[in-house]
C-alpha atoms as a PDB file:
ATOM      1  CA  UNK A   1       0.000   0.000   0.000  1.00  0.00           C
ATOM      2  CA  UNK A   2       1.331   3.514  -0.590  1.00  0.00           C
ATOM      3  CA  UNK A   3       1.102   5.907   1.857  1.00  0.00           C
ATOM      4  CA  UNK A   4      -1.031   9.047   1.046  1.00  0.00           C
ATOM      5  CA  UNK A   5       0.818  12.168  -0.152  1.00  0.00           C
ATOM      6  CA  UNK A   6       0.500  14.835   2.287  1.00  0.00           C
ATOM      7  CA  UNK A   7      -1.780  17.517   1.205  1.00  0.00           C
ATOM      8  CA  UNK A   8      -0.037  20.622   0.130  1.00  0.00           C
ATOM      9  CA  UNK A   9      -1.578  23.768   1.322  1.00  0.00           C
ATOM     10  CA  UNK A  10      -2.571  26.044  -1.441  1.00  0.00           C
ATOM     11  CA  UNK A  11      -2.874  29.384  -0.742  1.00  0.00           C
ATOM     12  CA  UNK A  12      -2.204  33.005  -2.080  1.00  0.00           C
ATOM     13  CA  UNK A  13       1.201  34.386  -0.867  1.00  0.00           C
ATOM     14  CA  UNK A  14       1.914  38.327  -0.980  1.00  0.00           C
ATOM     15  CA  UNK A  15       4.316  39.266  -3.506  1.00  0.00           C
ATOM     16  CA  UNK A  16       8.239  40.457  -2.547  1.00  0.00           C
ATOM     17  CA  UNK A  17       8.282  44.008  -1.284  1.00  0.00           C
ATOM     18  CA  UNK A  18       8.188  46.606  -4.117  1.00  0.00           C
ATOM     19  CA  UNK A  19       6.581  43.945  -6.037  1.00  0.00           C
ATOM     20  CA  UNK A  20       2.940  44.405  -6.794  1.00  0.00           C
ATOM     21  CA  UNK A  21       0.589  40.822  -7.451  1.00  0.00           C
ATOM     22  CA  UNK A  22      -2.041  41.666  -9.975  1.00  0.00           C
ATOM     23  CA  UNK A  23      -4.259  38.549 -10.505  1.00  0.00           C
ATOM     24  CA  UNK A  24      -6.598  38.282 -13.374  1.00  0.00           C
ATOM     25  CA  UNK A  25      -9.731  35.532 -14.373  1.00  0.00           C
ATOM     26  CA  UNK A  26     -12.725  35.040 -16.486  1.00  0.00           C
ATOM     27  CA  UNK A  27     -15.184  33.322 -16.702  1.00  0.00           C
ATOM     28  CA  UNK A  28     -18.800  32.385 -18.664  1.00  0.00           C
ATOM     29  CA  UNK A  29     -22.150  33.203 -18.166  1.00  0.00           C
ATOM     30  CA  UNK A  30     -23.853  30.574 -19.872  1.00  0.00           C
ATOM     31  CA  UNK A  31     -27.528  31.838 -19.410  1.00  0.00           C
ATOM     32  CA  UNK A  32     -27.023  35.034 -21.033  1.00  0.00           C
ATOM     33  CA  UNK A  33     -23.858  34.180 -23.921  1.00  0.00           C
ATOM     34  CA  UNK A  34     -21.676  36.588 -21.811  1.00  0.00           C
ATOM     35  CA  UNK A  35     -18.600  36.699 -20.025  1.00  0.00           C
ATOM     36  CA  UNK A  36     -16.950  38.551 -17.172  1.00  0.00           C
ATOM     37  CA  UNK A  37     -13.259  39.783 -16.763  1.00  0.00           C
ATOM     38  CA  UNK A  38     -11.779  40.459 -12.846  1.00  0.00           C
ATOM     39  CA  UNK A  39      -8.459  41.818 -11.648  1.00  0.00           C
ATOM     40  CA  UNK A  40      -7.499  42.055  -8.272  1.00  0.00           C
ATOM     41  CA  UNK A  41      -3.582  44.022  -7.364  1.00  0.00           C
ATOM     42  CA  UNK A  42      -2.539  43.771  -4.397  1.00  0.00           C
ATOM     43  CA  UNK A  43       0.725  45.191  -2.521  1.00  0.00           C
ATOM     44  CA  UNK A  44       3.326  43.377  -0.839  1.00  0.00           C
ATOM     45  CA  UNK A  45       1.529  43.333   2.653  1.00  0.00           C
ATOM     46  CA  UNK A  46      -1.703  41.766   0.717  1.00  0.00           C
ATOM     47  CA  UNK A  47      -3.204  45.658   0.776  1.00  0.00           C
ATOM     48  CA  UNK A  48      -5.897  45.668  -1.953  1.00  0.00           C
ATOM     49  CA  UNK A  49      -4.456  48.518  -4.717  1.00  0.00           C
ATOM     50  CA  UNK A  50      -7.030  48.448  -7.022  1.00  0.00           C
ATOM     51  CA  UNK A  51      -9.629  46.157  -8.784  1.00  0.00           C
ATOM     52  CA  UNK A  52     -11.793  46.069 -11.822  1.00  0.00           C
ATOM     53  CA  UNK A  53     -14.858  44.149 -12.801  1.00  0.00           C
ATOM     54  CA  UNK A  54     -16.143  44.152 -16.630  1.00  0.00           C
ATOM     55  CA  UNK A  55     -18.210  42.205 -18.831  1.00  0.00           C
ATOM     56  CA  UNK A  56     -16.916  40.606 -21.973  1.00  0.00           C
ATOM     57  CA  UNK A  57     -18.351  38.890 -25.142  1.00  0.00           C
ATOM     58  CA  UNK A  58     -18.257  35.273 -25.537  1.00  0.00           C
ATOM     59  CA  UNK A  59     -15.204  34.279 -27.584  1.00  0.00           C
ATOM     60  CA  UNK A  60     -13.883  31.296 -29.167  1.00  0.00           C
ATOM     61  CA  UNK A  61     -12.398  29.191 -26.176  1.00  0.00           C
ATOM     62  CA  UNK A  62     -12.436  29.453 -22.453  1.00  0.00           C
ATOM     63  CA  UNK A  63      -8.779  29.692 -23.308  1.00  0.00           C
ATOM     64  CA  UNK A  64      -8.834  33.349 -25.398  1.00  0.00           C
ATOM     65  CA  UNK A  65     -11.739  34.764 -22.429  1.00  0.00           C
ATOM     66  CA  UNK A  66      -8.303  34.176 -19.829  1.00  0.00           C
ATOM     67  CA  UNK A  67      -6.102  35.619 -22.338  1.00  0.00           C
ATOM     68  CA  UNK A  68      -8.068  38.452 -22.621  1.00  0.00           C
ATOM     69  CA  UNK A  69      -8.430  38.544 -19.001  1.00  0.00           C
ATOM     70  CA  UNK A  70      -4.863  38.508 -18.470  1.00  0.00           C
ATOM     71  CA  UNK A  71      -4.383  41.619 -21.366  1.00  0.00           C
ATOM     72  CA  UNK A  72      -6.838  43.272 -19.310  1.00  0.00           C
ATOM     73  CA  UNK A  73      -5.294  42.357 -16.320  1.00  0.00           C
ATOM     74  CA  UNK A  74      -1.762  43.903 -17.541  1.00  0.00           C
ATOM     75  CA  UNK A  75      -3.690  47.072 -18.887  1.00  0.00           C
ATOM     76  CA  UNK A  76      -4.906  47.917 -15.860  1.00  0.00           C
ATOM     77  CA  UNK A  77      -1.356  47.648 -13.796  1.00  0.00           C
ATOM     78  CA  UNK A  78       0.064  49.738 -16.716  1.00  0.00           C
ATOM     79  CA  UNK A  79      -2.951  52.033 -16.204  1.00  0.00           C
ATOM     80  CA  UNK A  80      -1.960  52.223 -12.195  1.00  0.00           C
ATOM     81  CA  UNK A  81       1.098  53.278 -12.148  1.00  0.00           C
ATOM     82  CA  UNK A  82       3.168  50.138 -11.938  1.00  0.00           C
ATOM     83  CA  UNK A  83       6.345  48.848 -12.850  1.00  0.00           C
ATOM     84  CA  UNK A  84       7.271  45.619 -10.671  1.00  0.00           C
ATOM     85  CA  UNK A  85       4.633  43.439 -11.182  1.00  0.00           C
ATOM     86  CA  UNK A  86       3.919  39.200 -10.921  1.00  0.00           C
ATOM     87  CA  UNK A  87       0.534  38.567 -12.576  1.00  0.00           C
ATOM     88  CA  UNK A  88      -1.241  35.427 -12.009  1.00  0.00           C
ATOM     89  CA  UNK A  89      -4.006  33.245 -13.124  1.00  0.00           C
ATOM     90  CA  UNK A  90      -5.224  29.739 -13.084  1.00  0.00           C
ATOM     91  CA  UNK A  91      -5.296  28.914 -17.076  1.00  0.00           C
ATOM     92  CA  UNK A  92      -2.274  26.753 -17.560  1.00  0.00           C
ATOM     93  CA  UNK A  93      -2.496  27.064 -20.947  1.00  0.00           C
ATOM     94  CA  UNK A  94      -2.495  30.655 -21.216  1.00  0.00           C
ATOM     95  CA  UNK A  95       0.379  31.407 -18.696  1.00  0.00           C
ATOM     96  CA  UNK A  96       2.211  28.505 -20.264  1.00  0.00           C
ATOM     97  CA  UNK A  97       1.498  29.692 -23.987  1.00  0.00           C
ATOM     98  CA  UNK A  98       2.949  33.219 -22.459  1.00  0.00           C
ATOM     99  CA  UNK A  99       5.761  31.721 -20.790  1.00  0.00           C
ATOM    100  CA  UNK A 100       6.694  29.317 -23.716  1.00  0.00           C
ATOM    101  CA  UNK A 101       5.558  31.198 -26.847  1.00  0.00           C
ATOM    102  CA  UNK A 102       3.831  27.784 -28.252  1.00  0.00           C
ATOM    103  CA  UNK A 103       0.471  30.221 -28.468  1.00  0.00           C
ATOM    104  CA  UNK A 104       0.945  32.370 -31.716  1.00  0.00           C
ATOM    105  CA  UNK A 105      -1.135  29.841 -33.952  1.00  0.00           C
ATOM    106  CA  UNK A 106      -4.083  29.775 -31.529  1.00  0.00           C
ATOM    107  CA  UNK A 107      -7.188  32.046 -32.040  1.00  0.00           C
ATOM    108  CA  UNK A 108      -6.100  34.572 -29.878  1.00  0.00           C
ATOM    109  CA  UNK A 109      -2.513  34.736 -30.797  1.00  0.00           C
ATOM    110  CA  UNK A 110      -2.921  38.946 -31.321  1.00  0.00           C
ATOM    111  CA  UNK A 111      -4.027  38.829 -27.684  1.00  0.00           C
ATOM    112  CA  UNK A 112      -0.965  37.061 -26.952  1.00  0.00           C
ATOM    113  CA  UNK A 113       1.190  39.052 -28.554  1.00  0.00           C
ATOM    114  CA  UNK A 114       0.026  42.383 -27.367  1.00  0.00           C
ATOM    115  CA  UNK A 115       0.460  41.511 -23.435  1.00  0.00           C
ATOM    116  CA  UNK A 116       4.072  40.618 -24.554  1.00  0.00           C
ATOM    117  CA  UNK A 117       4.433  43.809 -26.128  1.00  0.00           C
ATOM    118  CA  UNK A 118       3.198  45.867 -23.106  1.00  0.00           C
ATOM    119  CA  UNK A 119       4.889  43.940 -20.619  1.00  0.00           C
ATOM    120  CA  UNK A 120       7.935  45.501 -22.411  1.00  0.00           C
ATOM    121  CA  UNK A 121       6.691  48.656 -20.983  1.00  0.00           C
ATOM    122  CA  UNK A 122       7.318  46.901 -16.854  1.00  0.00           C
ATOM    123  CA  UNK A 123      10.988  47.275 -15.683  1.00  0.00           C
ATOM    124  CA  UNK A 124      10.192  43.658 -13.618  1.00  0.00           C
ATOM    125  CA  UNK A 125       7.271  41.147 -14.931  1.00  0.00           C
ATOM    126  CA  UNK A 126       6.781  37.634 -14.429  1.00  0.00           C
ATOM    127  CA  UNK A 127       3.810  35.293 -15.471  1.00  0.00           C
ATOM    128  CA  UNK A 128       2.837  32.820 -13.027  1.00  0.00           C
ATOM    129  CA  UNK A 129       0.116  29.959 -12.723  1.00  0.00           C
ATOM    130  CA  UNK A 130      -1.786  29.474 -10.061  1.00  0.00           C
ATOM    131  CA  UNK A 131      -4.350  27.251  -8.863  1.00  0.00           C
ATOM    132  CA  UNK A 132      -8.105  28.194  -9.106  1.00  0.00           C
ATOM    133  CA  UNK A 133      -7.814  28.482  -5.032  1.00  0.00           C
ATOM    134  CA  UNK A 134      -5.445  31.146  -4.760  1.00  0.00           C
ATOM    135  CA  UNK A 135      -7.291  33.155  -7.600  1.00  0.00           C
ATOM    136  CA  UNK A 136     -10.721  33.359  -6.063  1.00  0.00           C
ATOM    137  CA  UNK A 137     -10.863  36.965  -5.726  1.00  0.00           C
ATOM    138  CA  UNK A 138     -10.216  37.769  -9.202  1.00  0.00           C
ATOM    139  CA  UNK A 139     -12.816  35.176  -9.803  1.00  0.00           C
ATOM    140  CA  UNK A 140     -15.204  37.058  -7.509  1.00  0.00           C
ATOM    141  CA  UNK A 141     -14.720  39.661  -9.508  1.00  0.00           C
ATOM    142  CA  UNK A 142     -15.079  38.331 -12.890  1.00  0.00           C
ATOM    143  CA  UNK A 143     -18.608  36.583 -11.500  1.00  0.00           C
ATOM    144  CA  UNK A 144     -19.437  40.487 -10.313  1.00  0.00           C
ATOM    145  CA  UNK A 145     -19.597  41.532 -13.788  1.00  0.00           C
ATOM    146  CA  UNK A 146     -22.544  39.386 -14.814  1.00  0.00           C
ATOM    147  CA  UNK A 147     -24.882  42.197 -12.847  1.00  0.00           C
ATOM    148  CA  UNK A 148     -23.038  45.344 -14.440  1.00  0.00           C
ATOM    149  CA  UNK A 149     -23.424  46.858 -17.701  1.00  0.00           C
ATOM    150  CA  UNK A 150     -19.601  48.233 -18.015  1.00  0.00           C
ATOM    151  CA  UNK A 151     -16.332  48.700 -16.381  1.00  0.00           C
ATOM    152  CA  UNK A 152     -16.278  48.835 -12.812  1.00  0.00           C
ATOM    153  CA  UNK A 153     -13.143  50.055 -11.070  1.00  0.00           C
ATOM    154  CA  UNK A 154     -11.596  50.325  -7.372  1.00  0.00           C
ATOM    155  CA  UNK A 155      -8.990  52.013  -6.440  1.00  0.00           C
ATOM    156  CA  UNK A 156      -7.794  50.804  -2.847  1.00  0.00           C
ATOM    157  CA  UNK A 157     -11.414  50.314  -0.941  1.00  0.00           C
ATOM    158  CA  UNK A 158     -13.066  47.098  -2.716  1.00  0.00           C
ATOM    159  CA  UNK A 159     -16.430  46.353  -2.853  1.00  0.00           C
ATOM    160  CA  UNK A 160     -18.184  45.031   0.557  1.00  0.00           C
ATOM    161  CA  UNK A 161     -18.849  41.542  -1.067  1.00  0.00           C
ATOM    162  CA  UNK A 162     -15.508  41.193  -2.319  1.00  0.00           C
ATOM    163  CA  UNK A 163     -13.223  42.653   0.650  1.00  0.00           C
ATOM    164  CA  UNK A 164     -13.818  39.518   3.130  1.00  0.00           C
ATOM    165  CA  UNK A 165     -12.995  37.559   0.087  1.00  0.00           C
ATOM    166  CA  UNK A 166      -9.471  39.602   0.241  1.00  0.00           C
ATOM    167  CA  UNK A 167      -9.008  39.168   3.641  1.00  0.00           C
ATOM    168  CA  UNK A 168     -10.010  35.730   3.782  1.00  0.00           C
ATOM    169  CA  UNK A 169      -7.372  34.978   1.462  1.00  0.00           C
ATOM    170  CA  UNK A 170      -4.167  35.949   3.173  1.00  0.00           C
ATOM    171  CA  UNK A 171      -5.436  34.585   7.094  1.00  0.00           C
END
């Protein structure tokens, strides 16, 4: 018999100091054909930064909705101000495709290419994937959108449905 693995604890982790984590998800609305987009930065003491919530049209793949959360996701640290960033999400394929440069066939290829094009514009920027556990306030986010008609956008104070979500995830 083999022993059982011990379970590895999966949580999100505050980035290095100076180092802002922006994390980014989508995800599908299948009783109205829409999507939502959600991006959550956070600071290295796990201080909320800013967020945005936004609807999105249904695209090809699950696959192109992340990478157009994650283009949206690098926008908006851009947008703030900031040039030491880690972004994260939980689509393997997308942060691998990023990472690995395999992508530039797929349907969203442009998307692709334009986050590699304005992360040239961060002096520090890694791509990292996560599991679906330590992104669940960017997926909070992304579910938000399915009740707005645009962009919605916080700058430091979140939402009162989403900020127990925030500090949930670093206790």
């Amino acid at each position: 018999m083999v022993p059982p693995r011990p379970q590895t604890l999966q949580q999100w982790r505050p980035p290095a100091p100076n180092i802002y984590k922006v994390n980014f998800d989508a995800v599908v609305f299948r009783s109205s054909n829409l999507a939502g987009l959600g991006v959550i930065v956070r600071d290295s003491c796990s201080a909320p930064i800013g967020a945005l919530s936004m609807p999105a049209s249904l695209v090809q793949s699950v696959a192109e909705l992340e990478a157009s959360a994650c283009q949206r996701a690098v926008q908006f640290a851009l947008e703030i101000g900031l040039s030491r960033v880690v972004v994260e999400g939980d689509s393997a394929i997308v942060i691998d495709t990023l990472l690995n440069g395999t992508g530039k066939l797929a349907s969203y290829g442009n998307i692709l290419d334009d986050i590699h094009v304005q992360a040239f514009a961060f002096q520090c920027v890694d791509f990292i994937h996560v599991s679906r556990v330590c992104n669940s306030v960017a997926d909070a986010l992304a579910k938000k959108a399915s009740a707005s008609l645009g962009l919605q956008l916080w700058l430091e104070d979140l939402p009162a449905d989403i900020a127990p979500l925030v500090f949930h995830d670093v206790h």
